[in-house]
C-alpha atoms as a PDB file:
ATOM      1  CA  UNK A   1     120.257  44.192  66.099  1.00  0.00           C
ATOM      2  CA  UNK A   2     123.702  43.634  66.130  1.00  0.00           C
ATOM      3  CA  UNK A   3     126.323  45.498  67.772  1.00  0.00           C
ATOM      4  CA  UNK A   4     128.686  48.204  66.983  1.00  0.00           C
ATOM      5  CA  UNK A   5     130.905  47.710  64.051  1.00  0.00           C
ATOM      6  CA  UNK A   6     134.618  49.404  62.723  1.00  0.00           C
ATOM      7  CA  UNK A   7     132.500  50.771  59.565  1.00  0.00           C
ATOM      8  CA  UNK A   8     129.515  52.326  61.941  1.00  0.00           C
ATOM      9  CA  UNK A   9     129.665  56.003  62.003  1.00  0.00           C
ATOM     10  CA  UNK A  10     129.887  57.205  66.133  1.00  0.00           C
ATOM     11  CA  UNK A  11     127.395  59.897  66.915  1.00  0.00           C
ATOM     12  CA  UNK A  12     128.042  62.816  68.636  1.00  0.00           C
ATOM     13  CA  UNK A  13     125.666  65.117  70.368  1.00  0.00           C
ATOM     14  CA  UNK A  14     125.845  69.122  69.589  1.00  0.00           C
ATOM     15  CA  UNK A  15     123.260  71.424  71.173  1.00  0.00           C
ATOM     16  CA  UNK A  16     121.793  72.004  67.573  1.00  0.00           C
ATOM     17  CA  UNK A  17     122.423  70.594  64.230  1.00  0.00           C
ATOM     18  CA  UNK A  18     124.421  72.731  61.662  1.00  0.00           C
ATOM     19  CA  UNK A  19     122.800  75.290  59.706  1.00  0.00           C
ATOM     20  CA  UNK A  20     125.211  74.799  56.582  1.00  0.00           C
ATOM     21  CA  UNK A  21     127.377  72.808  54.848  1.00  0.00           C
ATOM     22  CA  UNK A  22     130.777  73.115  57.296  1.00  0.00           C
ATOM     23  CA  UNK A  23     130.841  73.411  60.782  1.00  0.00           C
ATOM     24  CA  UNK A  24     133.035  72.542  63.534  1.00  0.00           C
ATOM     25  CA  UNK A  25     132.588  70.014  66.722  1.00  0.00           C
ATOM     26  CA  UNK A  26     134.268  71.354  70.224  1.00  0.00           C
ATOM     27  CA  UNK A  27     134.351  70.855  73.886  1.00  0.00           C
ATOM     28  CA  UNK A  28     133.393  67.370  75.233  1.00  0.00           C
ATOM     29  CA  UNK A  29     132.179  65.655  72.113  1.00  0.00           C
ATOM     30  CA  UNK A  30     135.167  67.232  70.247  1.00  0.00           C
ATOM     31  CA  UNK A  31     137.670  65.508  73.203  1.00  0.00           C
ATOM     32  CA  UNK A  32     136.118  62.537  72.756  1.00  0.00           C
ATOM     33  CA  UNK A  33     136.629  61.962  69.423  1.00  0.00           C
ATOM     34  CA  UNK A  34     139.979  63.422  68.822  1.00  0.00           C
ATOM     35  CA  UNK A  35     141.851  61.805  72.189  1.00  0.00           C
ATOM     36  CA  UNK A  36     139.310  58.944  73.216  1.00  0.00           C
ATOM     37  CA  UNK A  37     138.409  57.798  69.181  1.00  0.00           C
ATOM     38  CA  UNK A  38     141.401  59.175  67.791  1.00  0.00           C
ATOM     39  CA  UNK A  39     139.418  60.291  64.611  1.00  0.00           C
ATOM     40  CA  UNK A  40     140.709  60.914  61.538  1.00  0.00           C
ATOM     41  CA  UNK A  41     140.435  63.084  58.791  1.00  0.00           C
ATOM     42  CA  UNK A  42     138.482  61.390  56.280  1.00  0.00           C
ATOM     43  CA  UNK A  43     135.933  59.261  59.025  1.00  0.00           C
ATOM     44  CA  UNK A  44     132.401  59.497  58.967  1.00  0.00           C
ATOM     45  CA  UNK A  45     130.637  60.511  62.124  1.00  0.00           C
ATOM     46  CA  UNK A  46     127.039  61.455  62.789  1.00  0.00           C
ATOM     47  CA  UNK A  47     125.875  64.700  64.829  1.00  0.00           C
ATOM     48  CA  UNK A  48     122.354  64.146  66.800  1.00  0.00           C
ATOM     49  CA  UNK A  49     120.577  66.688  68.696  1.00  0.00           C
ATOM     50  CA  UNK A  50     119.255  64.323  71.013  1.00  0.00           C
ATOM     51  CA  UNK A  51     115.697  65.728  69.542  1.00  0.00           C
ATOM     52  CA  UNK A  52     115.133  63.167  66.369  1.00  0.00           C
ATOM     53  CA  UNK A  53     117.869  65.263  64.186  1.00  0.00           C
ATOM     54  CA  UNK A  54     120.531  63.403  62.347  1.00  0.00           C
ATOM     55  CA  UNK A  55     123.362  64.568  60.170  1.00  0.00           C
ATOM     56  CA  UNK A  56     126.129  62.680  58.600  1.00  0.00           C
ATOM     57  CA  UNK A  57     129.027  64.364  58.246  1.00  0.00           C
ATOM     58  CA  UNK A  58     133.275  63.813  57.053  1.00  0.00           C
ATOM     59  CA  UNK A  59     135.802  64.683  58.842  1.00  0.00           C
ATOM     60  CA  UNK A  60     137.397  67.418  57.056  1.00  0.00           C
ATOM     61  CA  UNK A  61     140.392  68.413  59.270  1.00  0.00           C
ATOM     62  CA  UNK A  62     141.070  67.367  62.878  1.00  0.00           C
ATOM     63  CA  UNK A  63     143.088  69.594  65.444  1.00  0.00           C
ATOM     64  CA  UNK A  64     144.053  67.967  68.682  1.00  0.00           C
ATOM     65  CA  UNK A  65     145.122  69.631  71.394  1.00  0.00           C
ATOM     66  CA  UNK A  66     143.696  71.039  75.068  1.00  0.00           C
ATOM     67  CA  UNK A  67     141.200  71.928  73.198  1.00  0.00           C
ATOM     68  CA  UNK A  68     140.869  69.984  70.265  1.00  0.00           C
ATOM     69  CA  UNK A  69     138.351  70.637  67.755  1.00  0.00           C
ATOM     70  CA  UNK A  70     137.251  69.437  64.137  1.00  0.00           C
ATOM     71  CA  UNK A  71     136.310  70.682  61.216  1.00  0.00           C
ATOM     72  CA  UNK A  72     133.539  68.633  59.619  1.00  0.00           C
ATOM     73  CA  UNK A  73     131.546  68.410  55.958  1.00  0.00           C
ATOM     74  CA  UNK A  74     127.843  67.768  56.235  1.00  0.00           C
ATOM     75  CA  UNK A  75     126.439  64.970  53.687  1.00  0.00           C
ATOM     76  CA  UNK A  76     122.590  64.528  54.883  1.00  0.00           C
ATOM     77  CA  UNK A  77     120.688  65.825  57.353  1.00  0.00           C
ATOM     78  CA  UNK A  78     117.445  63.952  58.850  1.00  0.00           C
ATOM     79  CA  UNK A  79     114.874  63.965  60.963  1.00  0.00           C
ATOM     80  CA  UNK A  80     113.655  60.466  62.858  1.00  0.00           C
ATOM     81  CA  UNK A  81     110.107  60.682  64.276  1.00  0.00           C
ATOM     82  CA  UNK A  82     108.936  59.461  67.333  1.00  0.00           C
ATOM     83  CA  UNK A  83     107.589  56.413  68.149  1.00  0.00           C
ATOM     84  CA  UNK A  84     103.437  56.968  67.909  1.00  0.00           C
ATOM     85  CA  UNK A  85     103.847  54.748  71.047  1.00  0.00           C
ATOM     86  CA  UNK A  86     105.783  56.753  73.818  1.00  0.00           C
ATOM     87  CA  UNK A  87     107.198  54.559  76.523  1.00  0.00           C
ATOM     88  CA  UNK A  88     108.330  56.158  80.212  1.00  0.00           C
ATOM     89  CA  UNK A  89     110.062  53.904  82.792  1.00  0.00           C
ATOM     90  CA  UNK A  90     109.536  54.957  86.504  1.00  0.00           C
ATOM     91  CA  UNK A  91     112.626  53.161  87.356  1.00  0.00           C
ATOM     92  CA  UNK A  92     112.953  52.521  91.589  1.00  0.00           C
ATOM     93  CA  UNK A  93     115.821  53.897  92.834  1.00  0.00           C
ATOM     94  CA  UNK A  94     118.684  50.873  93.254  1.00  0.00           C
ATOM     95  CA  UNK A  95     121.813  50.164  95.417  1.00  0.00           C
ATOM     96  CA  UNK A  96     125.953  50.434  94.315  1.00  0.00           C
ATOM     97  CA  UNK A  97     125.403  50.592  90.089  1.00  0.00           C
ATOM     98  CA  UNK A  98     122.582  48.955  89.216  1.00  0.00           C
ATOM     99  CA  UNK A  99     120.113  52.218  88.858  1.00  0.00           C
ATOM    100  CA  UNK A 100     122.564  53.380  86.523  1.00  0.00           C
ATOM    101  CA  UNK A 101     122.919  49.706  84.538  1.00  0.00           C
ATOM    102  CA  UNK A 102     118.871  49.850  84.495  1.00  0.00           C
ATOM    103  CA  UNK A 103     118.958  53.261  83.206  1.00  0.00           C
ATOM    104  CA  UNK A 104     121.165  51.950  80.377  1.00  0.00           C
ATOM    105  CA  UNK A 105     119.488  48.753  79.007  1.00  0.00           C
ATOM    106  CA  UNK A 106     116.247  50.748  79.484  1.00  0.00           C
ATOM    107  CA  UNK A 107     118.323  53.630  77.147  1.00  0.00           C
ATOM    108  CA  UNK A 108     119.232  50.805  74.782  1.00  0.00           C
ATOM    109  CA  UNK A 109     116.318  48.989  74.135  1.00  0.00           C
ATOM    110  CA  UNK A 110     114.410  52.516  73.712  1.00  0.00           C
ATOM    111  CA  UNK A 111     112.866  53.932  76.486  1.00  0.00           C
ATOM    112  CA  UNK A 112     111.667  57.504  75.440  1.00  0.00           C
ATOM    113  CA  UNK A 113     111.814  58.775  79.183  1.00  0.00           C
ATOM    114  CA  UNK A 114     113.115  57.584  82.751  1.00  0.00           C
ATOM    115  CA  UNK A 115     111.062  58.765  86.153  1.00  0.00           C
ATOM    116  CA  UNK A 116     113.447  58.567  89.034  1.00  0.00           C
ATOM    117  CA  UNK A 117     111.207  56.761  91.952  1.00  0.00           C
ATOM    118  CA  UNK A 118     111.894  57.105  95.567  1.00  0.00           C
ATOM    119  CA  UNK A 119     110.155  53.822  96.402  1.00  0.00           C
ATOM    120  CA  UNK A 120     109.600  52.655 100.123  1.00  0.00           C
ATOM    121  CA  UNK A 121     111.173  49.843  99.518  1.00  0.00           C
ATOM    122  CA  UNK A 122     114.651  50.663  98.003  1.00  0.00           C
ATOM    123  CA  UNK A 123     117.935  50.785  99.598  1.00  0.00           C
ATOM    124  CA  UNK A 124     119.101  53.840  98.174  1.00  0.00           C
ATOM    125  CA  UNK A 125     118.263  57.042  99.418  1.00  0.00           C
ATOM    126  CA  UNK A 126     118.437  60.552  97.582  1.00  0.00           C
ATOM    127  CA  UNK A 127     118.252  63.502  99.113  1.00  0.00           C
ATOM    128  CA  UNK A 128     117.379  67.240  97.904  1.00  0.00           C
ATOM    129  CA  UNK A 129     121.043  68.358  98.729  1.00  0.00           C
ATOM    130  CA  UNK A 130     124.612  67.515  96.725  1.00  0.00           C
ATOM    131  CA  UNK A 131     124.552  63.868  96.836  1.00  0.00           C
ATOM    132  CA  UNK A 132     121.368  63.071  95.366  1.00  0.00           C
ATOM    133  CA  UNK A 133     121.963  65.967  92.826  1.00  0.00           C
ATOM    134  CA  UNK A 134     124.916  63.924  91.563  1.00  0.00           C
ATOM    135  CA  UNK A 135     123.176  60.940  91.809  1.00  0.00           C
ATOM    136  CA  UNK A 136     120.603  62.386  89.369  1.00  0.00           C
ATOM    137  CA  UNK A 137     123.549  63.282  86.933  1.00  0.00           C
ATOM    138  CA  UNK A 138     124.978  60.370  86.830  1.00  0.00           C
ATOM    139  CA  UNK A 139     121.771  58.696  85.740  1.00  0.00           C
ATOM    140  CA  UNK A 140     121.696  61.371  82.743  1.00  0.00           C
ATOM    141  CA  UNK A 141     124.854  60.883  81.505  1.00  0.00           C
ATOM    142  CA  UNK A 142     124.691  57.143  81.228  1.00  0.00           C
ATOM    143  CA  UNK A 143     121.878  57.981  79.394  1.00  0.00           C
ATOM    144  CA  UNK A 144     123.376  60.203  77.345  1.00  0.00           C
ATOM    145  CA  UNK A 145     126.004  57.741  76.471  1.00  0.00           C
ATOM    146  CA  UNK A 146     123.836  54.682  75.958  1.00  0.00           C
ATOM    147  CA  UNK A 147     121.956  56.902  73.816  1.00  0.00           C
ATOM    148  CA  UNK A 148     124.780  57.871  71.580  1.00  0.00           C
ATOM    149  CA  UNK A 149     126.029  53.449  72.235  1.00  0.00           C
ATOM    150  CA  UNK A 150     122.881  52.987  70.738  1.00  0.00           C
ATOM    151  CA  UNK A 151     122.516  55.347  67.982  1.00  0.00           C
ATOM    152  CA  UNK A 152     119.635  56.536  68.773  1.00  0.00           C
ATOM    153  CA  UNK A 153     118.239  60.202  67.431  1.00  0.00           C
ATOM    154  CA  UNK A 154     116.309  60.834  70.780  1.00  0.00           C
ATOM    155  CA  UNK A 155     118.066  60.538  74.238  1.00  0.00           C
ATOM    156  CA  UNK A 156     115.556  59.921  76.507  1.00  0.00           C
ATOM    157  CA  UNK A 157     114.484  62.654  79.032  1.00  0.00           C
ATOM    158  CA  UNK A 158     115.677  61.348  82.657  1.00  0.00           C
ATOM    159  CA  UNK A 159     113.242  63.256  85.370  1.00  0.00           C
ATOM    160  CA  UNK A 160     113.580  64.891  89.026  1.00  0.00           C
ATOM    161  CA  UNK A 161     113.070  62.064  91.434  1.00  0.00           C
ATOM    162  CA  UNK A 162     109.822  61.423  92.449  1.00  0.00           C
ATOM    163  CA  UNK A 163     107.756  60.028  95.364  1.00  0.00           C
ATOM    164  CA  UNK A 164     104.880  57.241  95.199  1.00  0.00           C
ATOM    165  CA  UNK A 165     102.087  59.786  95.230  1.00  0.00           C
ATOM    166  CA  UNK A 166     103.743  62.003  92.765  1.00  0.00           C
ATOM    167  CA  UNK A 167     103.800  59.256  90.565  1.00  0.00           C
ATOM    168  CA  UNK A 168     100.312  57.498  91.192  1.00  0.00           C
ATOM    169  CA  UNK A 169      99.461  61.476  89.541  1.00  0.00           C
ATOM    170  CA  UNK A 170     101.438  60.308  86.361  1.00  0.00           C
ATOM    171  CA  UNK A 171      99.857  56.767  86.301  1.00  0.00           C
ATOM    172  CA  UNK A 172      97.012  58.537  86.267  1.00  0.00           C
ATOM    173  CA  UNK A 173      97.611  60.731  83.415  1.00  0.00           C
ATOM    174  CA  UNK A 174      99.264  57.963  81.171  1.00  0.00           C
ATOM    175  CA  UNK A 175      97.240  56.018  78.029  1.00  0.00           C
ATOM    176  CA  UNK A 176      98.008  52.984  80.175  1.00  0.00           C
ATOM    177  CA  UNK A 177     100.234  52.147  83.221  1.00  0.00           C
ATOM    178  CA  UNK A 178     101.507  48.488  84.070  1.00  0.00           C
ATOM    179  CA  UNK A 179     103.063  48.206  87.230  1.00  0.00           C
ATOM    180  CA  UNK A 180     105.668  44.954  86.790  1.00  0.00           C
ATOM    181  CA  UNK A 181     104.809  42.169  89.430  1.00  0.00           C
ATOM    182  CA  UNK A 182     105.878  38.417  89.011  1.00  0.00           C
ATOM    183  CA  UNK A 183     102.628  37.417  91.189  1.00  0.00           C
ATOM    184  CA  UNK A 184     100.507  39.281  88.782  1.00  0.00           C
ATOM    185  CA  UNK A 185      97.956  37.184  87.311  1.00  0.00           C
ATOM    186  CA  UNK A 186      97.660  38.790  83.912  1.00  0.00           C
ATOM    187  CA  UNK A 187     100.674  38.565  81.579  1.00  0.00           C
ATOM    188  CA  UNK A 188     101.833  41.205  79.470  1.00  0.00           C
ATOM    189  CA  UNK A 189     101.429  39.225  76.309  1.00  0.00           C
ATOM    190  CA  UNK A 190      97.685  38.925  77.331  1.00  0.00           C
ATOM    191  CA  UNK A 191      97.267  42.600  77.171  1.00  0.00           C
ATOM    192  CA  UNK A 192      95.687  44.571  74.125  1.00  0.00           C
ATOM    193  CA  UNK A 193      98.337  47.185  74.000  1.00  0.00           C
ATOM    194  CA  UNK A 194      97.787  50.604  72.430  1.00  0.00           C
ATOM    195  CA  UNK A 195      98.825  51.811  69.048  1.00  0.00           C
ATOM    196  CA  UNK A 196      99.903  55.210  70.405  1.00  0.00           C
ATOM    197  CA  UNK A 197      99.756  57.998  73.444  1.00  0.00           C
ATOM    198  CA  UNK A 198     101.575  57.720  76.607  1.00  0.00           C
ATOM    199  CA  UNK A 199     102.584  54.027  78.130  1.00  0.00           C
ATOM    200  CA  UNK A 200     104.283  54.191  81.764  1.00  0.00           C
ATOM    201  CA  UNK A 201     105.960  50.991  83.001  1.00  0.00           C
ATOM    202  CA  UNK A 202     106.537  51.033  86.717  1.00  0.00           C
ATOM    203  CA  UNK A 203     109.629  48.913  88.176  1.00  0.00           C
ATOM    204  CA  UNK A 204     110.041  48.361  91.577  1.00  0.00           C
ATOM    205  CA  UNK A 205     113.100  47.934  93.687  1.00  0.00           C
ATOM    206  CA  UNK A 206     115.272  44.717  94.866  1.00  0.00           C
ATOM    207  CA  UNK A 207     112.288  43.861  97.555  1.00  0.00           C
ATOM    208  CA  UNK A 208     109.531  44.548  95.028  1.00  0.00           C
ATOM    209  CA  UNK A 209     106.592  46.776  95.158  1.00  0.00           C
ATOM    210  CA  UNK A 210     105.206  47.412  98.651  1.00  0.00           C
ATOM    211  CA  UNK A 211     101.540  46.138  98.728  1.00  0.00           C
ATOM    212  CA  UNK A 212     100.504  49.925  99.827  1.00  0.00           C
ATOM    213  CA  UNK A 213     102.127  51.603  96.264  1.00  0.00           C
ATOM    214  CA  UNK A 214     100.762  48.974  94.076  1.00  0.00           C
ATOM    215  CA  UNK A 215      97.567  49.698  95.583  1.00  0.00           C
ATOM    216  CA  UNK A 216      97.635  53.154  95.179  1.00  0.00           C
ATOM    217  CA  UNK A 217      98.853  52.678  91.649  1.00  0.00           C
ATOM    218  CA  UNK A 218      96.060  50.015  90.631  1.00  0.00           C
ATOM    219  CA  UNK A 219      93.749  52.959  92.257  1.00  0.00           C
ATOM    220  CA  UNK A 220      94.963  55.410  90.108  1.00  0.00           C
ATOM    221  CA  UNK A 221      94.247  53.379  87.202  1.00  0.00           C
ATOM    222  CA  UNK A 222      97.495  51.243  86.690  1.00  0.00           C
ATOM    223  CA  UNK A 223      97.157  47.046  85.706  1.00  0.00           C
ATOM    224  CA  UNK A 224      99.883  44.718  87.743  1.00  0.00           C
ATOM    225  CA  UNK A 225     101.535  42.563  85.377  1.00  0.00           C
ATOM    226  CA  UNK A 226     104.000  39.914  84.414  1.00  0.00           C
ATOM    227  CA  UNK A 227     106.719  39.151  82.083  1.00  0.00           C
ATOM    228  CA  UNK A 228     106.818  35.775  82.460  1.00  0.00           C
ATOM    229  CA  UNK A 229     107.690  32.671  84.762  1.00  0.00           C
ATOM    230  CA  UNK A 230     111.345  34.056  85.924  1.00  0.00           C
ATOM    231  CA  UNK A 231     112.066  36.451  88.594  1.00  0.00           C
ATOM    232  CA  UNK A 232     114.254  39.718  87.097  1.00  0.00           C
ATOM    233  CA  UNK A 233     116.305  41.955  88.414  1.00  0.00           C
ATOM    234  CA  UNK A 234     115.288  45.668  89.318  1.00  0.00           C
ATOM    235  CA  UNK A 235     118.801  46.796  86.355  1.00  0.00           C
ATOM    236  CA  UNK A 236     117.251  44.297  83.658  1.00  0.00           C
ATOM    237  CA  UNK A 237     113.349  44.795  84.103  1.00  0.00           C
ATOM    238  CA  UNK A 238     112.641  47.291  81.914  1.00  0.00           C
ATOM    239  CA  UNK A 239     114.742  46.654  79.265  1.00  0.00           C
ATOM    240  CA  UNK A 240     113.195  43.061  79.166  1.00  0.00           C
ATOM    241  CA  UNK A 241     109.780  44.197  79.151  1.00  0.00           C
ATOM    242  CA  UNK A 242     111.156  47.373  76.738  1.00  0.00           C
ATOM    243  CA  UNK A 243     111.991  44.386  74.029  1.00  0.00           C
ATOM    244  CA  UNK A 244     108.389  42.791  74.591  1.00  0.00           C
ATOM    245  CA  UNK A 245     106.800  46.297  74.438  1.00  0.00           C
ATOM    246  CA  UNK A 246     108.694  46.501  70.980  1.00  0.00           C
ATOM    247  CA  UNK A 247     107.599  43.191  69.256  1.00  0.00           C
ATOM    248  CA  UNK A 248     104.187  43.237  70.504  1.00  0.00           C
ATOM    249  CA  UNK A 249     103.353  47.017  69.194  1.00  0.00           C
ATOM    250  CA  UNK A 250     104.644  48.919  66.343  1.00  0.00           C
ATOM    251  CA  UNK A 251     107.750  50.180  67.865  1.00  0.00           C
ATOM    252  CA  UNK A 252     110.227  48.149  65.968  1.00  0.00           C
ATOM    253  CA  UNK A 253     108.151  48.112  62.814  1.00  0.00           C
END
């Protein structure tokens, strides 16, 4: 995978993909291509509605402005399934910008949905009022972004915040849970992974998984595992083990 080129079309995200042959992109997405792209008439772009549905479109007239808008031709529209293999990161929440930089590799290397996790062990805090509301938004909007970076036709699903036992109830639910743990015995690589259903990967905080969550995730039916020999950090974790998740199942096929 390489990375973005002058020839690749940007995608935009719309609420809903158009129902005909013209339509026209406004508000945000419309801003940022006309002032932050300065897009021309004539440029390809893609629409996604975040939901697997793609359409390539032209850029039949462009009007700037406060509220600039633009007039676009549709070519092809698509529809990208799935993965058969669903992958959710219960990311631990992280100090200064590093939640959001996890939440963005994660995004990139496609995670299909992002659990917010109050662990005992992190150094940030959320709470139910303003602050951790905004928190929470700013986590969806890198998503959002990375999403759109990435070119993906899903943006993955970012959750309410949640606390170890609320989660120990999703381990339980999930095909398979692996909580990530450099002192794990068993490597990923020596797993037999599933072909398809629900995968959750659990990633713990700067000072790791406390010894009383990974028990009461390895109760609940979760396997402790490795990536390998290095120690990572809490913002690159999952998008590591994302990449391993892809080559050693049919998620990249």
């Amino acid at each position: 995978m390489g990375g973005e080129t002058d020839t690749t079309p940007p995608v935009f995200l719309v609420p809903a993909l158009p129902d005909s042959d013209l339509t026209v992109l406004d508000g945000e997405e419309a801003h940022h291509a006309v002032t932050v792209r300065r897009l021309r008439k004539g440029e390809r772009l893609t629409l996604s509605d975040g939901r697997g549905g793609m359409a390539d479109c032209v850029a039949e007239a462009v009007h700037p402005g406060r509220r600039p808008t633009v007039e676009l031709r549709v070519r092809d529209i698509r529809s990208v399934a799935a993965p058969a293999l669903r992958v959710t990161v219960a990311q631990a929440l992280a100090k200064g910008d590093r939640g959001e930089l996890a939440v963005e590799l994660a995004t990139e290397a496609g995670v299909d949905a992002i659990v917010p996790w109050r662990a005992a062990r992190s150094v940030a805090r959320w709470d139910d009022g303003p602050r951790g509301a905004k928190a929470l938004g700013k986590w969806r909007a890198t998503a959002r972004a990375a999403a759109k970076q990435a070119r993906r036709a899903w943006v993955p699903e970012v959750s309410e915040p949640m606390t170890t036992r609320e989660l120990a109830t999703v381990v339980a639910e999930a095909d398979l849970a692996l909580v990530l743990d450099g002192a794990a015995p068993e490597a990923l690589t020596d797993l037999a992974l599933p072909e398809k259903g629900e995968l959750l990967l659990v990633v713990g905080p700067e000072g790791g998984v406390a010894p009383e969550e990974l028990a009461a995730f390895v109760e609940a039916g979760a396997r402790s595992v490795r990536l390998g020999p290095t120690v990572l950090r809490t913002s690159t974790a999952a998008a590591v083990a994302l990449g391993a998740l892809g080559a050693l199942t049919a998620r990249w096929v």
